[in-house]
PDB file of N, CA and C in Angstrom:
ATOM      1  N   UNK A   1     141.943 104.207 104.130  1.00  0.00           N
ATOM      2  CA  UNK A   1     141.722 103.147 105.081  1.00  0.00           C
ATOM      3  C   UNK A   1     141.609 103.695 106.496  1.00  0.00           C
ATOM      4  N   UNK A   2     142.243 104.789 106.795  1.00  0.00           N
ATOM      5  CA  UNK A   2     142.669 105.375 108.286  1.00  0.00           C
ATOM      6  C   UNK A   2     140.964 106.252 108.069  1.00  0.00           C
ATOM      7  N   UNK A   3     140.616 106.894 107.710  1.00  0.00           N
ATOM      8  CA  UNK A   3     138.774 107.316 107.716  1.00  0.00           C
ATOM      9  C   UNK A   3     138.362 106.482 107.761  1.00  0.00           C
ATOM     10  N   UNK A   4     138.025 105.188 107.071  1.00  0.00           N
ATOM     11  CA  UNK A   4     136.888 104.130 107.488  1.00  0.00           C
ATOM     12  C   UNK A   4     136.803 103.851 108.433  1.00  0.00           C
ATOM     13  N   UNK A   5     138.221 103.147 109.032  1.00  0.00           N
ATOM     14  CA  UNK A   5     138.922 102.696 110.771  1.00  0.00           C
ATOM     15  C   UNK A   5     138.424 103.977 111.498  1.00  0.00           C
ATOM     16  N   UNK A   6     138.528 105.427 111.578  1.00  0.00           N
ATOM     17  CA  UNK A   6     137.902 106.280 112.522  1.00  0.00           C
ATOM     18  C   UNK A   6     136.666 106.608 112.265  1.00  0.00           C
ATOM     19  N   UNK A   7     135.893 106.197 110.955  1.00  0.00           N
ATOM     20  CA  UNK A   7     134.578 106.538 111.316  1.00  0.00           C
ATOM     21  C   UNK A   7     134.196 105.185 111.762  1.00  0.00           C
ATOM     22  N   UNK A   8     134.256 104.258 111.813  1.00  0.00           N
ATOM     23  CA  UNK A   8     133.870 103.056 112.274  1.00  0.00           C
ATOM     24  C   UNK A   8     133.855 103.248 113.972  1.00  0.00           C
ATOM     25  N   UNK A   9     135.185 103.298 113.938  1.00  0.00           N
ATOM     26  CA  UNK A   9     135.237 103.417 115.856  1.00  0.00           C
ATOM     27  C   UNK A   9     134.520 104.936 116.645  1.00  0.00           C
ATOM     28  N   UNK A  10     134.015 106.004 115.678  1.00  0.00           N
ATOM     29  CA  UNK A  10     133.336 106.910 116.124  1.00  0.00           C
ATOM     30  C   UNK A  10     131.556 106.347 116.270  1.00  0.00           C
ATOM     31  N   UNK A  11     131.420 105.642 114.908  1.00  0.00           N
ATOM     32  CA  UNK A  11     129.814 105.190 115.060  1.00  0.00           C
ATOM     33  C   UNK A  11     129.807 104.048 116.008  1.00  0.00           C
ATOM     34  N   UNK A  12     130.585 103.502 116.516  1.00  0.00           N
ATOM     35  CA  UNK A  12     130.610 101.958 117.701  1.00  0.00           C
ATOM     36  C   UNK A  12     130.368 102.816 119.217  1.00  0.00           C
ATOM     37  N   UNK A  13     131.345 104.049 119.582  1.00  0.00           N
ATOM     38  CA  UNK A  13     131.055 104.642 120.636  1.00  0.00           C
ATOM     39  C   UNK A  13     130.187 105.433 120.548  1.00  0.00           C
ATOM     40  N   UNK A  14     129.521 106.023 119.295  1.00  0.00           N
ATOM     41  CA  UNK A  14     128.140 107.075 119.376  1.00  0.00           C
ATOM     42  C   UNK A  14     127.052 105.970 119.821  1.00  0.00           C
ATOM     43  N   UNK A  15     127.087 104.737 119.316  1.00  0.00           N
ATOM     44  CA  UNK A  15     126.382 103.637 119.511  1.00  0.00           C
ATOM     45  C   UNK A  15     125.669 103.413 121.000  1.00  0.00           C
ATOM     46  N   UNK A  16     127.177 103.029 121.557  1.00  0.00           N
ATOM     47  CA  UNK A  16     126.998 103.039 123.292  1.00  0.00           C
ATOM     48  C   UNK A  16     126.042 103.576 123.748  1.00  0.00           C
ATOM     49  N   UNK A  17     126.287 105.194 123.520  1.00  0.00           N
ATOM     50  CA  UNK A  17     126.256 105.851 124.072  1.00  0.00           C
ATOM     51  C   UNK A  17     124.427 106.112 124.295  1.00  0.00           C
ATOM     52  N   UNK A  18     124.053 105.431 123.318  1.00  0.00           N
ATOM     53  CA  UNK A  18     122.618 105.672 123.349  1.00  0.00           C
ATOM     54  C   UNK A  18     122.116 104.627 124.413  1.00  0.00           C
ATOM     55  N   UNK A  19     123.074 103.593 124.820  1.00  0.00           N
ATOM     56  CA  UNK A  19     122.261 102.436 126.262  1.00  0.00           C
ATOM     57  C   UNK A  19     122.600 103.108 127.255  1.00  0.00           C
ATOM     58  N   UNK A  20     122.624 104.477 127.676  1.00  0.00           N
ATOM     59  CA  UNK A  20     123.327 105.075 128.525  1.00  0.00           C
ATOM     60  C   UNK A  20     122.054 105.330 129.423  1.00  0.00           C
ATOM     61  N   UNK A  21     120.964 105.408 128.879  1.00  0.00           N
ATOM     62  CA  UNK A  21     120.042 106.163 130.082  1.00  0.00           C
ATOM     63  C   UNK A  21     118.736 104.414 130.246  1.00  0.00           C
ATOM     64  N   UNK A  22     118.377 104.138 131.463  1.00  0.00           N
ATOM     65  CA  UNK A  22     117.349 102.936 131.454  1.00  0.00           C
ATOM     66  C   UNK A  22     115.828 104.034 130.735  1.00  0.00           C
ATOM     67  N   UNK A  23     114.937 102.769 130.118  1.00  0.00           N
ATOM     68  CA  UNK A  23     113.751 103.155 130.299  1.00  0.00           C
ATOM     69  C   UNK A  23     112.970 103.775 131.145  1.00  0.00           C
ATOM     70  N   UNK A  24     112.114 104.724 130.955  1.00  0.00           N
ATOM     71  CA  UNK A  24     111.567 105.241 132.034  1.00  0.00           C
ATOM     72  C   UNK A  24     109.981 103.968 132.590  1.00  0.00           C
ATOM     73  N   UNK A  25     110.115 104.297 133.734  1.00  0.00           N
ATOM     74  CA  UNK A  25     109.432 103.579 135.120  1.00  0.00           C
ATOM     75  C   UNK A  25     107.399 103.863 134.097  1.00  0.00           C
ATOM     76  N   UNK A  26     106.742 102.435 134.300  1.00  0.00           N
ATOM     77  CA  UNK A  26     105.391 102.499 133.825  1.00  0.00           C
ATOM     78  C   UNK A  26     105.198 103.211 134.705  1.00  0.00           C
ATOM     79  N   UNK A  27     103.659 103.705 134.150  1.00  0.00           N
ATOM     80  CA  UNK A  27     102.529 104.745 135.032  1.00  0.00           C
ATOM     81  C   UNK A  27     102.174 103.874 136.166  1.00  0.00           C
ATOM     82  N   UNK A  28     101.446 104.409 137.453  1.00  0.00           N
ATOM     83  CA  UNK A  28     101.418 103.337 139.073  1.00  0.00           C
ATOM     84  C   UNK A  28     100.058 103.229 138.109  1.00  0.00           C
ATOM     85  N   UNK A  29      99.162 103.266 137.643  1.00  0.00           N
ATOM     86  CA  UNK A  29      97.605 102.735 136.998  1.00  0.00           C
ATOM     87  C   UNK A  29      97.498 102.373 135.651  1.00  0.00           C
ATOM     88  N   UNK A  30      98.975 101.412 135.544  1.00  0.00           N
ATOM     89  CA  UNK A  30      98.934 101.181 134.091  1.00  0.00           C
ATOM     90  C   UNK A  30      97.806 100.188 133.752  1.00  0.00           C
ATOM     91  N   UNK A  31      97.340  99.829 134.723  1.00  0.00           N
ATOM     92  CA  UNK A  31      96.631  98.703 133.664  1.00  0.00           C
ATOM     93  C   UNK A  31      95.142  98.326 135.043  1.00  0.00           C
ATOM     94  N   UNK A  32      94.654  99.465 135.697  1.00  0.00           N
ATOM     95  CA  UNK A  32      94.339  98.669 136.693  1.00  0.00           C
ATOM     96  C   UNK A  32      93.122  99.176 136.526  1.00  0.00           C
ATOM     97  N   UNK A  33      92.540 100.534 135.844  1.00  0.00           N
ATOM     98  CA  UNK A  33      91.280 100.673 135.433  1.00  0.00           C
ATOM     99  C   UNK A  33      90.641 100.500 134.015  1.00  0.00           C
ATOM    100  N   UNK A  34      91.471  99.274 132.956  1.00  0.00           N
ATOM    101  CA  UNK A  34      91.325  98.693 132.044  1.00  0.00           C
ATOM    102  C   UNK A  34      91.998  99.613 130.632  1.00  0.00           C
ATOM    103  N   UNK A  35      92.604 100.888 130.772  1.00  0.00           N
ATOM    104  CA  UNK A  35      93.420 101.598 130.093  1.00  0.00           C
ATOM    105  C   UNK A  35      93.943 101.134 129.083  1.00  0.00           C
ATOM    106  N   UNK A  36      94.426 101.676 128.374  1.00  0.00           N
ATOM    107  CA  UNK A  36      95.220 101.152 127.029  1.00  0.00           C
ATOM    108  C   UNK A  36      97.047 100.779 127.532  1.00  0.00           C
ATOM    109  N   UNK A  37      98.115 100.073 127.286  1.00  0.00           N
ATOM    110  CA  UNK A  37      99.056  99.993 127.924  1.00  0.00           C
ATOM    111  C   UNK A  37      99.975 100.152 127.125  1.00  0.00           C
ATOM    112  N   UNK A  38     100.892 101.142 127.548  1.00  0.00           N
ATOM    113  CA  UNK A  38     102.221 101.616 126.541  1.00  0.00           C
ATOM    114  C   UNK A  38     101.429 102.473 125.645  1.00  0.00           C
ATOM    115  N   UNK A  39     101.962 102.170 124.288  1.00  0.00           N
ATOM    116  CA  UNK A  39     101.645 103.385 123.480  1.00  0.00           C
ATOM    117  C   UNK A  39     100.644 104.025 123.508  1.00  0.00           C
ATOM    118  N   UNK A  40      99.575 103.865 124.259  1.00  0.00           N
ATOM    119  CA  UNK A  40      98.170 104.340 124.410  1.00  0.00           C
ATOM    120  C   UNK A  40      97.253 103.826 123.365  1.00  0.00           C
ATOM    121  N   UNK A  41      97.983 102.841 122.913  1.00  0.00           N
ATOM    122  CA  UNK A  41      96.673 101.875 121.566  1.00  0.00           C
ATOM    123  C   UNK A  41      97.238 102.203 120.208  1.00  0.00           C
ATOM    124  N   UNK A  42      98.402 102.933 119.873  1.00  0.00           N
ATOM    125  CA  UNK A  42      98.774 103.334 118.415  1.00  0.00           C
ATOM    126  C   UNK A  42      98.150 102.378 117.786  1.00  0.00           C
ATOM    127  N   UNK A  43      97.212 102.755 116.081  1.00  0.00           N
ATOM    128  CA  UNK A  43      97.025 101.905 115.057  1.00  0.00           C
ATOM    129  C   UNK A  43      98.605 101.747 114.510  1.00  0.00           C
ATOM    130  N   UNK A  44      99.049 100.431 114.721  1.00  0.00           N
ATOM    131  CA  UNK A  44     100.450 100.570 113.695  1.00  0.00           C
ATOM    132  C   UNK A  44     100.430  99.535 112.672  1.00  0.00           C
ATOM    133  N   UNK A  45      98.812  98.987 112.841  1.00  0.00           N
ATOM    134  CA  UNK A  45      98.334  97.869 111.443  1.00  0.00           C
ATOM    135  C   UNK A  45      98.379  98.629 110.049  1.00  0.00           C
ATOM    136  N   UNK A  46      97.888 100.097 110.253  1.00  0.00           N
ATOM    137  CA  UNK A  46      97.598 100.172 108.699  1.00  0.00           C
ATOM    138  C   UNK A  46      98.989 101.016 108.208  1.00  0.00           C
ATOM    139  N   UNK A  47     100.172 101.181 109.366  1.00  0.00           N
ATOM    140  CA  UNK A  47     101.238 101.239 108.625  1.00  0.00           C
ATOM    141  C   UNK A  47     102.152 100.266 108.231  1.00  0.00           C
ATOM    142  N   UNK A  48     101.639  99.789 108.798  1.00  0.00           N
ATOM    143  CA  UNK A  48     102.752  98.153 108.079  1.00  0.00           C
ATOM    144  C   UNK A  48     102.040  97.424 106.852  1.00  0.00           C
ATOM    145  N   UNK A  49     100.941  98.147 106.528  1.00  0.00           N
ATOM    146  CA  UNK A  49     100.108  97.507 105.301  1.00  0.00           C
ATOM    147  C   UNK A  49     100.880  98.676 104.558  1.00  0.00           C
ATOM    148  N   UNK A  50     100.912  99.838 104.335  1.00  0.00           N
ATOM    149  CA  UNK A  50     101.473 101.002 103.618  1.00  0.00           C
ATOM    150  C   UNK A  50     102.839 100.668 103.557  1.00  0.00           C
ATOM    151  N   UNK A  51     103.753 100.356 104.508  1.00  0.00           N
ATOM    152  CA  UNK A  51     105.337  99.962 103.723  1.00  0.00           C
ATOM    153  C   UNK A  51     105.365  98.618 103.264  1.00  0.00           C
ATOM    154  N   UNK A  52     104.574  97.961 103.762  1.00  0.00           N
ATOM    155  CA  UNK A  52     104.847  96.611 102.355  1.00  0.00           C
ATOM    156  C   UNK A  52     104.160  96.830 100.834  1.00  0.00           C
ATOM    157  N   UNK A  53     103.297  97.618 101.169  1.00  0.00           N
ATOM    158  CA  UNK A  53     102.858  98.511  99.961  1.00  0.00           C
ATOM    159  C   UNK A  53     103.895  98.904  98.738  1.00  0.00           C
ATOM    160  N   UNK A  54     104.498 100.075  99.788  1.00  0.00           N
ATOM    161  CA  UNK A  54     105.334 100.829  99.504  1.00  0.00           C
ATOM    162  C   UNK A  54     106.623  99.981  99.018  1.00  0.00           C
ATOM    163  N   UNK A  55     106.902  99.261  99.724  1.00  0.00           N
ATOM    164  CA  UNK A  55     107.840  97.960  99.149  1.00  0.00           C
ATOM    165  C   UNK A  55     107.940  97.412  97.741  1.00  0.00           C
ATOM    166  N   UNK A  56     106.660  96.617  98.158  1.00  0.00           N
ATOM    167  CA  UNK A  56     105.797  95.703  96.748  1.00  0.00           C
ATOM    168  C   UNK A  56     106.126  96.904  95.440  1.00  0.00           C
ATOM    169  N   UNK A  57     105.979  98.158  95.214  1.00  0.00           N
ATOM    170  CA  UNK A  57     106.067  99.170  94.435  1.00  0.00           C
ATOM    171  C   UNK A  57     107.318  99.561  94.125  1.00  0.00           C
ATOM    172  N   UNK A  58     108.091  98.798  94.792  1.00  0.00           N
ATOM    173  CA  UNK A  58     110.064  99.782  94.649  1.00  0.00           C
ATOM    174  C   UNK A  58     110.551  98.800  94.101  1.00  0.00           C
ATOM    175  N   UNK A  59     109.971  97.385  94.970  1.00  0.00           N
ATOM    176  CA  UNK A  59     110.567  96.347  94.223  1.00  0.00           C
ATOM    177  C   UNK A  59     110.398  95.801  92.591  1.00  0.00           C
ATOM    178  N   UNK A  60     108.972  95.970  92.241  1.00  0.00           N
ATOM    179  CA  UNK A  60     108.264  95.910  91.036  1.00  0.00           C
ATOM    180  C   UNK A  60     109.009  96.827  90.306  1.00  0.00           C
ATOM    181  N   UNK A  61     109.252  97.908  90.359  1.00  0.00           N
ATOM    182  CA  UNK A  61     109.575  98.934  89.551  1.00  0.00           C
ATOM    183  C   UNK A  61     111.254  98.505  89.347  1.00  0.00           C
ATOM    184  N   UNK A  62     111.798  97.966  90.213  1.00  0.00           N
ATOM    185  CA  UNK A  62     113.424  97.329  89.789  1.00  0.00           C
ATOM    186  C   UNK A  62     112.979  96.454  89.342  1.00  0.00           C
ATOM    187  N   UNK A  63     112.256  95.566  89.254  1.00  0.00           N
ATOM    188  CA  UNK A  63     112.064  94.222  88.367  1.00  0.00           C
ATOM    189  C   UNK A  63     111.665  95.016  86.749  1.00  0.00           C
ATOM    190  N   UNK A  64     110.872  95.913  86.451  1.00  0.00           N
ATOM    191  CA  UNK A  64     110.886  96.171  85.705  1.00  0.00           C
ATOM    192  C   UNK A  64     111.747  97.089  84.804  1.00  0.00           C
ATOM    193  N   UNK A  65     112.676  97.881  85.208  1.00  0.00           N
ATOM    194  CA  UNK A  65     114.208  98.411  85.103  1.00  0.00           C
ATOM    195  C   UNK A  65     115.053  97.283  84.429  1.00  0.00           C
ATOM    196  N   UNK A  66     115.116  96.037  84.894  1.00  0.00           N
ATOM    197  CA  UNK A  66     115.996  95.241  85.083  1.00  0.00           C
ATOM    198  C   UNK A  66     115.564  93.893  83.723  1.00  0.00           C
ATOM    199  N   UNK A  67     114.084  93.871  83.906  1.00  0.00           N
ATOM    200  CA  UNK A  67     113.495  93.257  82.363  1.00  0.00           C
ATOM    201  C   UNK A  67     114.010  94.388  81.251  1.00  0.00           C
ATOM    202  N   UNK A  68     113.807  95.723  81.430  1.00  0.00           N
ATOM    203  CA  UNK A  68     113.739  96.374  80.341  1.00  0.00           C
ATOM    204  C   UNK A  68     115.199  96.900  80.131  1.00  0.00           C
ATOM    205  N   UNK A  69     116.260  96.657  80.578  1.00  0.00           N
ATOM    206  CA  UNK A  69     117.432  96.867  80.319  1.00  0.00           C
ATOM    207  C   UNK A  69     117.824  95.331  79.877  1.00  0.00           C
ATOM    208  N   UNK A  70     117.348  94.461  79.841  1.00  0.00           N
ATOM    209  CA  UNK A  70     117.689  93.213  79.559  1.00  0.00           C
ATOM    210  C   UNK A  70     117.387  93.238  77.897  1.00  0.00           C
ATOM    211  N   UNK A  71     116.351  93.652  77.355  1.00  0.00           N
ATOM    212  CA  UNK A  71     115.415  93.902  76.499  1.00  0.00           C
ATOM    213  C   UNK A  71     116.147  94.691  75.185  1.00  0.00           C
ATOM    214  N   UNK A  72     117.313  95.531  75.575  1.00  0.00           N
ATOM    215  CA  UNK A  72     117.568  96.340  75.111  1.00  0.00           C
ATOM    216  C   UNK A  72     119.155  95.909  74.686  1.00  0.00           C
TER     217      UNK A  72
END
């Protein structure tokens, strides 16, 4: 019980510790000669099609674990 209680209160202050520094300050021409803003345009459509993918496939495969141990 006394390890759970100190790793608990070690991961709460490692926690903190990461709001410790602010964001850094936008570029002065973020947006004023029609530029891309923040990430510089990342595609992050066709990764969010790949982990629900990837999902749809982990989950299926426990559904089918779970029929076929039923089965048996």
């Amino acid at each position: 019980m006394k390890k759970i209680l100190m790793l608990s209160i070690v991961l709460m202050i490692s926690g903190f510790s990461l709001l410790a520094q602010a964001p850094p300050p936008p570029p002065v021409n973020a947006n004023e000669d029609g530029g891309p803003v923040g990430g510089g345009g990342a595609p992050i459509g066709s990764g969010i099609v790949l982990l629900i993918a990837l999902a749809a496939g982990y989950g299926g495969k426990k559904v089918f674990e779970v029929g076929k141990k039923l089965e048996e």
